[in-house]
Protein backbone atom coordinates (compact mmCIF):
# COMPACT_ATOMS: atom_id res chain seq x y z
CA UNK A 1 -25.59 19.14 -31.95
CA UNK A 2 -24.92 21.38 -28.79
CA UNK A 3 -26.56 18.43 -26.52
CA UNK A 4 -23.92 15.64 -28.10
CA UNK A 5 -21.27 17.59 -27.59
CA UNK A 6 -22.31 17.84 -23.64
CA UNK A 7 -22.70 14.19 -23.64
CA UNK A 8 -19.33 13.69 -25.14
CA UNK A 9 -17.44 16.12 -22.60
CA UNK A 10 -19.82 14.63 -19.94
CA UNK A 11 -18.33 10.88 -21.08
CA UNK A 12 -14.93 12.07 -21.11
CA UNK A 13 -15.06 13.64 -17.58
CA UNK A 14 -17.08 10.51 -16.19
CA UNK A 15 -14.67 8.13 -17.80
CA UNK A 16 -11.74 10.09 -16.32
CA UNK A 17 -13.32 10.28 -12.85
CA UNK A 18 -14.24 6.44 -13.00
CA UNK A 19 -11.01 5.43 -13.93
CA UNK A 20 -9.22 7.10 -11.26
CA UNK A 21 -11.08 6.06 -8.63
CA UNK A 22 -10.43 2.27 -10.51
CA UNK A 23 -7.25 3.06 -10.15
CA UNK A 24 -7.35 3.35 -6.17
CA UNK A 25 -8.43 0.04 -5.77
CA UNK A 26 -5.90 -1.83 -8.84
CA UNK A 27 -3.42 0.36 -7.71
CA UNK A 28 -4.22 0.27 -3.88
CA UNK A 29 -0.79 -0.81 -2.58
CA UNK A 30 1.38 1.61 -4.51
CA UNK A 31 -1.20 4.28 -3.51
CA UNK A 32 -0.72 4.07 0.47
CA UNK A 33 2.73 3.67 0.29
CA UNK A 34 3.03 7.03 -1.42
CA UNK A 35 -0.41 8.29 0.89
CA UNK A 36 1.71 7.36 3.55
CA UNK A 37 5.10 8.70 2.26
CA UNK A 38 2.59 12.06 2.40
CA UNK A 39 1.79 11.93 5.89
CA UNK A 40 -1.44 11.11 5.41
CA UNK A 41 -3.50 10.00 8.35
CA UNK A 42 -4.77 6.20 7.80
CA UNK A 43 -3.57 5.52 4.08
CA UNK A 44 -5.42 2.18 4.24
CA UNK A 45 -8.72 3.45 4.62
CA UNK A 46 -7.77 6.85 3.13
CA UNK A 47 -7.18 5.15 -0.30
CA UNK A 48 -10.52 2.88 -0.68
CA UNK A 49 -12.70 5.91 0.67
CA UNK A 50 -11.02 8.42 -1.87
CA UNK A 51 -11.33 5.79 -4.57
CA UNK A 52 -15.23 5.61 -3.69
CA UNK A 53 -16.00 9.09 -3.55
CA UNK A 54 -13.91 9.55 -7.65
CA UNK A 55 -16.81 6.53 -8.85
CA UNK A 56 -19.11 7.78 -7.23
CA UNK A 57 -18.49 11.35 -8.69
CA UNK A 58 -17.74 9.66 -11.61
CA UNK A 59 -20.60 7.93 -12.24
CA UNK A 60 -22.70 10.53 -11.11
CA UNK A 61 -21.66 12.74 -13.52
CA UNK A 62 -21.64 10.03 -16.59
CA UNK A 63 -25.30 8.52 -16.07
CA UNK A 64 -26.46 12.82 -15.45
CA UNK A 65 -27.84 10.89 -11.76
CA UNK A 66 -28.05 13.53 -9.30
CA UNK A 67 -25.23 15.13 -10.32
CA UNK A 68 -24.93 17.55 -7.01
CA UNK A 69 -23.86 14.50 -5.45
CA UNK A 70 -21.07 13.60 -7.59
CA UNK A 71 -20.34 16.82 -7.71
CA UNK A 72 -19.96 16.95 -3.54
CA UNK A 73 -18.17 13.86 -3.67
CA UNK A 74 -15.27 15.26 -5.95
CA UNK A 75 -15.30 18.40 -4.19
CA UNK A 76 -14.60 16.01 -1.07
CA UNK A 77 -12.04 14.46 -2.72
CA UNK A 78 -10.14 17.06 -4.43
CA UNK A 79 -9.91 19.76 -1.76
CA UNK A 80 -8.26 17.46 1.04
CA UNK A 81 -6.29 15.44 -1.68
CA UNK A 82 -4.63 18.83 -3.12
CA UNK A 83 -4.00 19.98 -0.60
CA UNK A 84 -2.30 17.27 1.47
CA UNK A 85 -0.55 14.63 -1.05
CA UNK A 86 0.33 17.89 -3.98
CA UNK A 87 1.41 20.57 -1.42
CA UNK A 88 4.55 21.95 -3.97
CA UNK A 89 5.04 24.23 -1.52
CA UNK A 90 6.75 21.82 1.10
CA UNK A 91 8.76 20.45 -2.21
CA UNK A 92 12.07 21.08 -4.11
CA UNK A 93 13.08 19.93 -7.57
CA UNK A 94 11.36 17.23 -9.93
CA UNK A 95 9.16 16.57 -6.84
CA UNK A 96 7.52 20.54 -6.38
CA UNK A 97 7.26 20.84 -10.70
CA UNK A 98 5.20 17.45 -10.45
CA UNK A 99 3.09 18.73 -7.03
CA UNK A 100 2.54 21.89 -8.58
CA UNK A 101 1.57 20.90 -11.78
CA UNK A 102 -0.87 18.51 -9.95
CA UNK A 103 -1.82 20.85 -7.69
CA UNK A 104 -3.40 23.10 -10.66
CA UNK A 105 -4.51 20.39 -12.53
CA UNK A 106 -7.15 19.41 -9.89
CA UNK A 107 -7.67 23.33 -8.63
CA UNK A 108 -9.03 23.38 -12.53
CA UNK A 109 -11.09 19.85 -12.04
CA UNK A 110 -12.74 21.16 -9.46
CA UNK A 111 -13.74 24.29 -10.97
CA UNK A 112 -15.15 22.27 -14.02
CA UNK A 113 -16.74 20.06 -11.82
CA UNK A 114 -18.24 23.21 -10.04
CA UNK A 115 -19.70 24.85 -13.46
CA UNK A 116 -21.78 21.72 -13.64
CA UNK A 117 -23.92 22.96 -11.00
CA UNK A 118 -24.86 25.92 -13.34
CA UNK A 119 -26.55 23.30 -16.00
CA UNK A 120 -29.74 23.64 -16.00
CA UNK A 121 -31.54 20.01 -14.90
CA UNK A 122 -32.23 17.59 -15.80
CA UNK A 123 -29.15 17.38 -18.44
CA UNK A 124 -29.67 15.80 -22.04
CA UNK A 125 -29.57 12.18 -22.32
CA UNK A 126 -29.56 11.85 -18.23
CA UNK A 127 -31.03 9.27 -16.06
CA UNK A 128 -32.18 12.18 -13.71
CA UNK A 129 -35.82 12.77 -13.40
CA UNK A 130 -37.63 16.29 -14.43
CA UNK A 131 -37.92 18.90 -11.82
């Protein structure tokens, strides 16, 4: 029982990764307009790349595949992202609640993506090969 319940949480989290990184691409145009309202250096590349690194992560983490990488890869994404597009520090009003509530949303993704590293490999019902 204890090994579908990872597989479910490990779906949800894959699914959720996956579909944000969809998202960068559906969404792209939206995305560096805001990226850009943000300051952020090169929205047009920033966007696709950030989008990559969430499926990749995403899909790491779904199929079990070498899941230190998708692991680095969201790591990569969150930190910078946080940091730079949810700063609710620089904000007042509506805008700092939403940052901030952002902000701590993905300081909590990454430390769930983190405790992933602590599962023993290879996880149940992964495509990873025994160590």
């Amino acid at each position: 029982m204890s090994k579908l319940l990872y597989l479910l949480g490990r779906l949800i989290v894959g699914v959720y990764y996956i579909y944000s990184g969809v998202h960068h691409f559906i969404g792209y145009s939206g995305m560096v307009q805001y990226a850009r309202m943000k300051s952020v250096p090169y929205p047009e590349i920033a966007i696709p790349v950030t989008g990559a690194l969430l499926l990749i992560g995403g899909l790491s983490l779904l199929l079990g595949y070498h899941p230190e990488v998708g692991i680095l890869a969201i790591a990569v994404f969150l930190v910078p992202v946080s940091y730079k597009i949810h700063n609710f520090w620089a904000e007042a009003g509506q805008q700092r609640m939403g940052d901030m509530v952002n902000f701590l949303k993905n300081a909590a993704l990454l430390g769930s993506a983190l405790m992933f590293l602590g599962i023993r490999r290879p996880w149940p019902f992964s495509l990873d090969k025994k160590k």
